[in-house]
N, C-alpha and C. Protein backbone atom coordinates (compact mmCIF):
# COMPACT_ATOMS: atom_id res chain seq x y z
N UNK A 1 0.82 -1.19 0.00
CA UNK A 1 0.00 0.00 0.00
C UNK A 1 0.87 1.26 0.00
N UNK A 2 1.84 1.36 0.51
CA UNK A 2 3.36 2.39 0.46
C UNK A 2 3.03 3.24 -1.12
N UNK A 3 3.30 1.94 -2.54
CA UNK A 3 3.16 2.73 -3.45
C UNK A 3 1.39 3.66 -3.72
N UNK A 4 0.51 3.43 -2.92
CA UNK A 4 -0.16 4.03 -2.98
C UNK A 4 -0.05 5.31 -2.85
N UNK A 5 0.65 5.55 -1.81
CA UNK A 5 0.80 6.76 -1.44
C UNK A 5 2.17 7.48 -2.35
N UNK A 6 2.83 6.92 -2.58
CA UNK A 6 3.90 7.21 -4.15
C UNK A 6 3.02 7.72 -4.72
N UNK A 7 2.08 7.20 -5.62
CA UNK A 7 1.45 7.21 -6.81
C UNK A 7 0.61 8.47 -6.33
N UNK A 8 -0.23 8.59 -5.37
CA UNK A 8 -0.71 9.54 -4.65
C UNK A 8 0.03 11.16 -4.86
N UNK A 9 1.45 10.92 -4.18
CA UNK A 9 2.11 12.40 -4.12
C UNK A 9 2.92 12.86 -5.58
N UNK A 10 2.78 11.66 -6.12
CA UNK A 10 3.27 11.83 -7.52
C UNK A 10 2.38 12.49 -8.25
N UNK A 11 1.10 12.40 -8.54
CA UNK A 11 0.67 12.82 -9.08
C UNK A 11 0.04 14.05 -8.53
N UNK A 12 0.19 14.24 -7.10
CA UNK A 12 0.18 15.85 -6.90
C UNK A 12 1.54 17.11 -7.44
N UNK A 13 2.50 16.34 -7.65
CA UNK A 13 3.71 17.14 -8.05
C UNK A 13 2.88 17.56 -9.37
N UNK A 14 2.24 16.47 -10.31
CA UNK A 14 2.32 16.29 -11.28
C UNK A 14 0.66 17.46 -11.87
N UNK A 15 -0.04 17.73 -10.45
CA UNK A 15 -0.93 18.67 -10.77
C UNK A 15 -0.05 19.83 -10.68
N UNK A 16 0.43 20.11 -9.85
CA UNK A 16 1.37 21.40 -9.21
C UNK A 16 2.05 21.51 -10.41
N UNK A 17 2.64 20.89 -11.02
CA UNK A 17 3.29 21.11 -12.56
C UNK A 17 2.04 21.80 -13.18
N UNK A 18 1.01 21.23 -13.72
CA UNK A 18 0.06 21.31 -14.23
C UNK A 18 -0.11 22.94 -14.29
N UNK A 19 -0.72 23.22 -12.75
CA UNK A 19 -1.11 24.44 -12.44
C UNK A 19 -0.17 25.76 -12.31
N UNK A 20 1.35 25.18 -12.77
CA UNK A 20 2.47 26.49 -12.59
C UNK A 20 2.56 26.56 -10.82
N UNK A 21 2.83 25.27 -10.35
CA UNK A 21 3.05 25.73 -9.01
C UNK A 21 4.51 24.93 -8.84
N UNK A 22 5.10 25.77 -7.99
CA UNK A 22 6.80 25.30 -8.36
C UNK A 22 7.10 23.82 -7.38
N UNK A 23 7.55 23.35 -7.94
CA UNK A 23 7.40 21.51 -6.80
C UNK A 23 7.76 21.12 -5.79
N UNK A 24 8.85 22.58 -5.57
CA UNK A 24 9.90 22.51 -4.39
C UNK A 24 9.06 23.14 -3.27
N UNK A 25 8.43 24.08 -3.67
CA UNK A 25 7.40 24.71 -3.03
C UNK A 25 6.34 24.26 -2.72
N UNK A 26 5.92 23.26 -3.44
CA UNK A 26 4.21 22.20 -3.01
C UNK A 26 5.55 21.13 -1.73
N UNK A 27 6.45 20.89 -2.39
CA UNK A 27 7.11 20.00 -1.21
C UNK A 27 7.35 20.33 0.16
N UNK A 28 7.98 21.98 0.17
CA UNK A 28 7.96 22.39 1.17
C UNK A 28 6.77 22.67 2.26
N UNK A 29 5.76 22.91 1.44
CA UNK A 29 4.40 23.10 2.16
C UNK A 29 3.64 21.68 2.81
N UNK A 30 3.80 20.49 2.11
CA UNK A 30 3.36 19.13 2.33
C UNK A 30 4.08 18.57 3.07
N UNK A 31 5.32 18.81 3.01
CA UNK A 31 6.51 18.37 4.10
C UNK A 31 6.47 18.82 5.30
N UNK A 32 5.62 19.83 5.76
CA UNK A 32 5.60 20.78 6.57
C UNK A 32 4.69 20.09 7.86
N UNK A 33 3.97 19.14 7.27
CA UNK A 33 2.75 18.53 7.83
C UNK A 33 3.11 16.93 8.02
N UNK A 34 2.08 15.98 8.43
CA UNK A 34 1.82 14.52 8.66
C UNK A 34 2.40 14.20 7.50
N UNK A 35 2.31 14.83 6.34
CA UNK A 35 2.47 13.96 5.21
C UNK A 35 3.60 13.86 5.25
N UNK A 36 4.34 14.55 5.78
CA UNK A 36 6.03 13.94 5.33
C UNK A 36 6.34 12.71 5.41
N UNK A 37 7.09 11.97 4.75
CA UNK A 37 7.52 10.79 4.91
C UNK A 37 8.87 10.36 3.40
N UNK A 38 9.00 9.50 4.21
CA UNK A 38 10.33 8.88 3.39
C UNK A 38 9.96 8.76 1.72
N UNK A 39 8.30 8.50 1.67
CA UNK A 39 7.55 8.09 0.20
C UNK A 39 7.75 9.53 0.07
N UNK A 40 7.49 10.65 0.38
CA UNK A 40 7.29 11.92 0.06
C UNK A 40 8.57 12.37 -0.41
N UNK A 41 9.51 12.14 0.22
CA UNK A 41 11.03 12.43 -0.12
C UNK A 41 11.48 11.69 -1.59
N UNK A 42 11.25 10.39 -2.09
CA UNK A 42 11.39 9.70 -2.92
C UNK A 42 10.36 10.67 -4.17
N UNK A 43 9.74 10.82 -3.71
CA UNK A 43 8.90 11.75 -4.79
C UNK A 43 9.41 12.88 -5.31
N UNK A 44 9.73 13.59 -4.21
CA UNK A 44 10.02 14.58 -4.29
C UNK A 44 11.56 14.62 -5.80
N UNK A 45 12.38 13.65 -5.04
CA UNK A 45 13.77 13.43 -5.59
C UNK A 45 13.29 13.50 -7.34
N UNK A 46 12.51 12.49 -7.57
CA UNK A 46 11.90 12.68 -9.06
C UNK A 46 11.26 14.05 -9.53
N UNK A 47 10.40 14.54 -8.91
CA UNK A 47 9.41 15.92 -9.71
C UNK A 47 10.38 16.86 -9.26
N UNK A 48 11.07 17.15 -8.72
CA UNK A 48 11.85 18.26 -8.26
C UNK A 48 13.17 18.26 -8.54
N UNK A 49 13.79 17.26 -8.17
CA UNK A 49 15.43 16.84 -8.90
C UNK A 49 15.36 16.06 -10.00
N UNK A 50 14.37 15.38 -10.30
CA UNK A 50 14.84 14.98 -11.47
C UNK A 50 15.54 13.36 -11.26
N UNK A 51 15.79 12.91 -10.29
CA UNK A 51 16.55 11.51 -9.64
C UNK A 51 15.67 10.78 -9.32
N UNK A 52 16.05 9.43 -9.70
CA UNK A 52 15.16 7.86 -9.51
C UNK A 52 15.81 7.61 -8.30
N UNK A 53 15.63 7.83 -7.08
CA UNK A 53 16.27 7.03 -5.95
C UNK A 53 15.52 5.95 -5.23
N UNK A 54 14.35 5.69 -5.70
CA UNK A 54 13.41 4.71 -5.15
C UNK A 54 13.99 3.13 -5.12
N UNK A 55 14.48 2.75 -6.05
CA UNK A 55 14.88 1.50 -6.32
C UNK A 55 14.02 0.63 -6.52
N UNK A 56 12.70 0.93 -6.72
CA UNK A 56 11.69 -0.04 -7.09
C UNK A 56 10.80 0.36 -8.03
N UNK A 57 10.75 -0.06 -9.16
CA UNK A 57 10.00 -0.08 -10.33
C UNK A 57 8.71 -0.06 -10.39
N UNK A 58 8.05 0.52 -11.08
CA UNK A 58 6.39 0.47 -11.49
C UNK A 58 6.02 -0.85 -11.53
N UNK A 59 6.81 -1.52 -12.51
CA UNK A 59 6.59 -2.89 -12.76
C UNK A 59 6.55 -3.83 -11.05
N UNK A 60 7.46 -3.54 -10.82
CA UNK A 60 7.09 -4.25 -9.12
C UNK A 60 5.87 -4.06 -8.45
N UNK A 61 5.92 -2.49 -8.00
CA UNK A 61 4.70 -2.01 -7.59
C UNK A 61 3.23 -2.89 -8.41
N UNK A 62 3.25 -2.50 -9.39
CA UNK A 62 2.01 -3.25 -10.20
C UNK A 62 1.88 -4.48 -9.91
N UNK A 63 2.89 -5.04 -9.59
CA UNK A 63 2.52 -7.35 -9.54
C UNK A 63 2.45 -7.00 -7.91
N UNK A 64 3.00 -6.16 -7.25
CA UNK A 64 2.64 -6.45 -5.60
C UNK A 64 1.21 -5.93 -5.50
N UNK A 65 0.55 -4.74 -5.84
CA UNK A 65 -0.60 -4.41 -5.83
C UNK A 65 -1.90 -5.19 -6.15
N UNK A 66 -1.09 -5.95 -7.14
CA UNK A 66 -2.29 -6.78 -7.62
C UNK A 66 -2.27 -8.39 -6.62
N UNK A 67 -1.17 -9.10 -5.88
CA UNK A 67 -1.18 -9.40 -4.91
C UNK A 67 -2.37 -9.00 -3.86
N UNK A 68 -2.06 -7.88 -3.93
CA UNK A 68 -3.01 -7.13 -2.53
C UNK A 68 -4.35 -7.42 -3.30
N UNK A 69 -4.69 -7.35 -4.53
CA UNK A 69 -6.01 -7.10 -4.46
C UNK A 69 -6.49 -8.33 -4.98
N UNK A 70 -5.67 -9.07 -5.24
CA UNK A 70 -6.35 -10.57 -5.29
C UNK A 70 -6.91 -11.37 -4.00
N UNK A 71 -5.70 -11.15 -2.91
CA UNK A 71 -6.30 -11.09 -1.76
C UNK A 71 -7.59 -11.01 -1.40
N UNK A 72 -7.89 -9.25 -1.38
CA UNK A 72 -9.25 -8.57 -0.69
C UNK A 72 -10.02 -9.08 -1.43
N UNK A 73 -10.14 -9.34 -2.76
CA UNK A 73 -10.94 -10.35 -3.61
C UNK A 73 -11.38 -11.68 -3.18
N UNK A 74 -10.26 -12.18 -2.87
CA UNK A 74 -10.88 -13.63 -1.95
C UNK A 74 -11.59 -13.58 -0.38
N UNK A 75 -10.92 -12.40 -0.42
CA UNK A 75 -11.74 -12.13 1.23
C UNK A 75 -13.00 -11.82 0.61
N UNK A 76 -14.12 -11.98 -0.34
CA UNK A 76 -15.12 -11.14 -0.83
C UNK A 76 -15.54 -9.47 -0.42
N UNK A 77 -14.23 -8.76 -0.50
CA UNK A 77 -14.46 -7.38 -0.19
C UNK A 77 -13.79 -6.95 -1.37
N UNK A 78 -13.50 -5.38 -1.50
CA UNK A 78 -13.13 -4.92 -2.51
C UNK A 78 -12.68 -3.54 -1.75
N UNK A 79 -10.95 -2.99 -2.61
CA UNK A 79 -10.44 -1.63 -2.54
C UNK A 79 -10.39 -0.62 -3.35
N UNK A 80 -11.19 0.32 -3.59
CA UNK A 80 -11.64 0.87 -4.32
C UNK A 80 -10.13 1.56 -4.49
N UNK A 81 -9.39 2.45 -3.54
CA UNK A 81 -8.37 2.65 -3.45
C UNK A 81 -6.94 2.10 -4.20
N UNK A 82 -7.24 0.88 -3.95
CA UNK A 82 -6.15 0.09 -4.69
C UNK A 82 -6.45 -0.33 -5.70
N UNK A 83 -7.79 0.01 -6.21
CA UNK A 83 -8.10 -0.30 -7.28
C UNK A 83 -7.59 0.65 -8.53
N UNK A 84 -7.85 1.57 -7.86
CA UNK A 84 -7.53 2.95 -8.31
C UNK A 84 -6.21 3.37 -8.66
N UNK A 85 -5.52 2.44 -7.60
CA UNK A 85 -3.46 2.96 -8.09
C UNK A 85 -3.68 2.19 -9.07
N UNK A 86 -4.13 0.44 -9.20
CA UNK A 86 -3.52 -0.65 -10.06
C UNK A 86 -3.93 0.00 -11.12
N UNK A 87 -4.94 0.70 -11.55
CA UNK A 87 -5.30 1.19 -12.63
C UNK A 87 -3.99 2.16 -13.15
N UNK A 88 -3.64 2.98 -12.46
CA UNK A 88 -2.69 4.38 -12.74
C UNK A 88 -1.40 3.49 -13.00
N UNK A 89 -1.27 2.38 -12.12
CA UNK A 89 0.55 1.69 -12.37
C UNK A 89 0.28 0.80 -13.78
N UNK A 90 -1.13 0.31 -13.97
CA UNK A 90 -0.81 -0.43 -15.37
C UNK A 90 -0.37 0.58 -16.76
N UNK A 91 -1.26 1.67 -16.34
CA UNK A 91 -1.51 2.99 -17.47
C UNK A 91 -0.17 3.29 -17.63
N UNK A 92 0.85 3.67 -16.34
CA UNK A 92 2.22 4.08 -16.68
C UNK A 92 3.45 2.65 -17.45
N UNK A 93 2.42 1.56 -16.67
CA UNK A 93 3.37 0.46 -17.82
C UNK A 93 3.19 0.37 -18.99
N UNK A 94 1.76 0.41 -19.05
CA UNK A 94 1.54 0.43 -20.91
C UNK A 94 1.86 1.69 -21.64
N UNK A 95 2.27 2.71 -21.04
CA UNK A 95 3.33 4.39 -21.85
C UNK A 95 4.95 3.60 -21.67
N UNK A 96 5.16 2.50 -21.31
CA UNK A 96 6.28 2.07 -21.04
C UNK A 96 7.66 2.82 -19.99
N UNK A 97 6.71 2.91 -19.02
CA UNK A 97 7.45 3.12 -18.24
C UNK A 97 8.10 2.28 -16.76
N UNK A 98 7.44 0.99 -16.91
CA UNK A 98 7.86 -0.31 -16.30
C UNK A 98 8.82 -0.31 -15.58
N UNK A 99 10.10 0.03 -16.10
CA UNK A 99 11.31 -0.31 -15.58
C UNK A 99 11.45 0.73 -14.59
N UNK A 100 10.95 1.97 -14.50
CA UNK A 100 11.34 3.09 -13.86
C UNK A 100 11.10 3.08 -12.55
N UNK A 101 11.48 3.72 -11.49
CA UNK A 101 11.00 3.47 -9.86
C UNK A 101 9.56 4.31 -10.43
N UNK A 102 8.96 4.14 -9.50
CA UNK A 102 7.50 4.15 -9.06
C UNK A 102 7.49 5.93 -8.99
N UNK A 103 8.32 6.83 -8.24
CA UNK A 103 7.52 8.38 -8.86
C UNK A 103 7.88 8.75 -10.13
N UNK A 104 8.46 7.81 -11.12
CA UNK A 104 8.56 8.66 -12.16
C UNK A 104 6.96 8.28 -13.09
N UNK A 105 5.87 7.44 -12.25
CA UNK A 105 4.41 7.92 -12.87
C UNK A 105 4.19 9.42 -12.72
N UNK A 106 4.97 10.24 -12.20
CA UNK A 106 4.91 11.59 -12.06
C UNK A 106 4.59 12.14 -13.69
N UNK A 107 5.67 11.41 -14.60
CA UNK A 107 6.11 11.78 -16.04
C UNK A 107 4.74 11.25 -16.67
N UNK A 108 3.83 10.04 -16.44
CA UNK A 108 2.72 9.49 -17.17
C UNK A 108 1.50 11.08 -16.44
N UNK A 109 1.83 11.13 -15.22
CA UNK A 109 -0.13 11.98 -14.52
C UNK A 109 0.76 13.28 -15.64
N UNK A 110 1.75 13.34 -15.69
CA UNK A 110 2.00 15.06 -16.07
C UNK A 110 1.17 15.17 -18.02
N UNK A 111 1.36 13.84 -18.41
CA UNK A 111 0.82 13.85 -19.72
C UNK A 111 -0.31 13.30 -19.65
N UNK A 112 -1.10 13.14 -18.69
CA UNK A 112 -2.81 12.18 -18.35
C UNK A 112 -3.68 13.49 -18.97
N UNK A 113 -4.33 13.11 -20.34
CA UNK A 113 -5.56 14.09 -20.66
C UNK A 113 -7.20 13.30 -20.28
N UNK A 114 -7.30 14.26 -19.73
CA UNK A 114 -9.38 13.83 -19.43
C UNK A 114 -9.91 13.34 -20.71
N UNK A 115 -10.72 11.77 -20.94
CA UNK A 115 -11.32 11.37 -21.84
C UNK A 115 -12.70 12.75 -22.20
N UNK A 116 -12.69 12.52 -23.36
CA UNK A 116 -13.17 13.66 -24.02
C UNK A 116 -14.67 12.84 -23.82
């Protein structure tokens, strides 16, 4: 669930891009709070520096996630949540970005257009 929250702050860099808001500056403000964390820092390293320091790939993330939700599946419940990353980590594998640690989906939300 960790990359949830990756995928999560990634793609807030990746609005803050969006909206002309500077990344170092959405970091400093989010960092400021609960949210800080080690996932936040790893994020950060990508939308802001530009550096993969995560060491774990989309492609990972995606086969562990889906782990998880095969699981809650057999438990007859369902994560809407995790449903929701596996969706965003397959989308950044099929732009081929697989191999990459997990915030560079930063680079897939920054090019995500709304179905028309």
């Amino acid at each position: 669930m960790g990359m949830t929250t990756v995928a999560t702050m990634s793609q807030a860099f990746a609005v803050a891009k969006l909206a002309g808001v500077d990344g170092q500056q959405l970091f400093d403000i989010m960092s400021a709070g609960p949210s800080n964390s080690p996932f936040m820092q790893f994020c950060k390293f990508y939308a802001v520096d530009g550096e993969e320091k995560l060491g774990f790939s989309i492609a990972n993330a995606n086969k562990d996630l889906g782990y998880f939700l095969e699981m809650v599946s057999d438990l007859g419940t369902e994560s809407l949540i995790a449903e929701g990353t596996s969706r965003s980590l397959q989308a950044a594998v099929d732009a081929g970005l697989a191999s990459n640690d997990v915030p560079v989906i930063f680079d897939y939300f920054t090019q995500l257009k709304k179905d028309a």
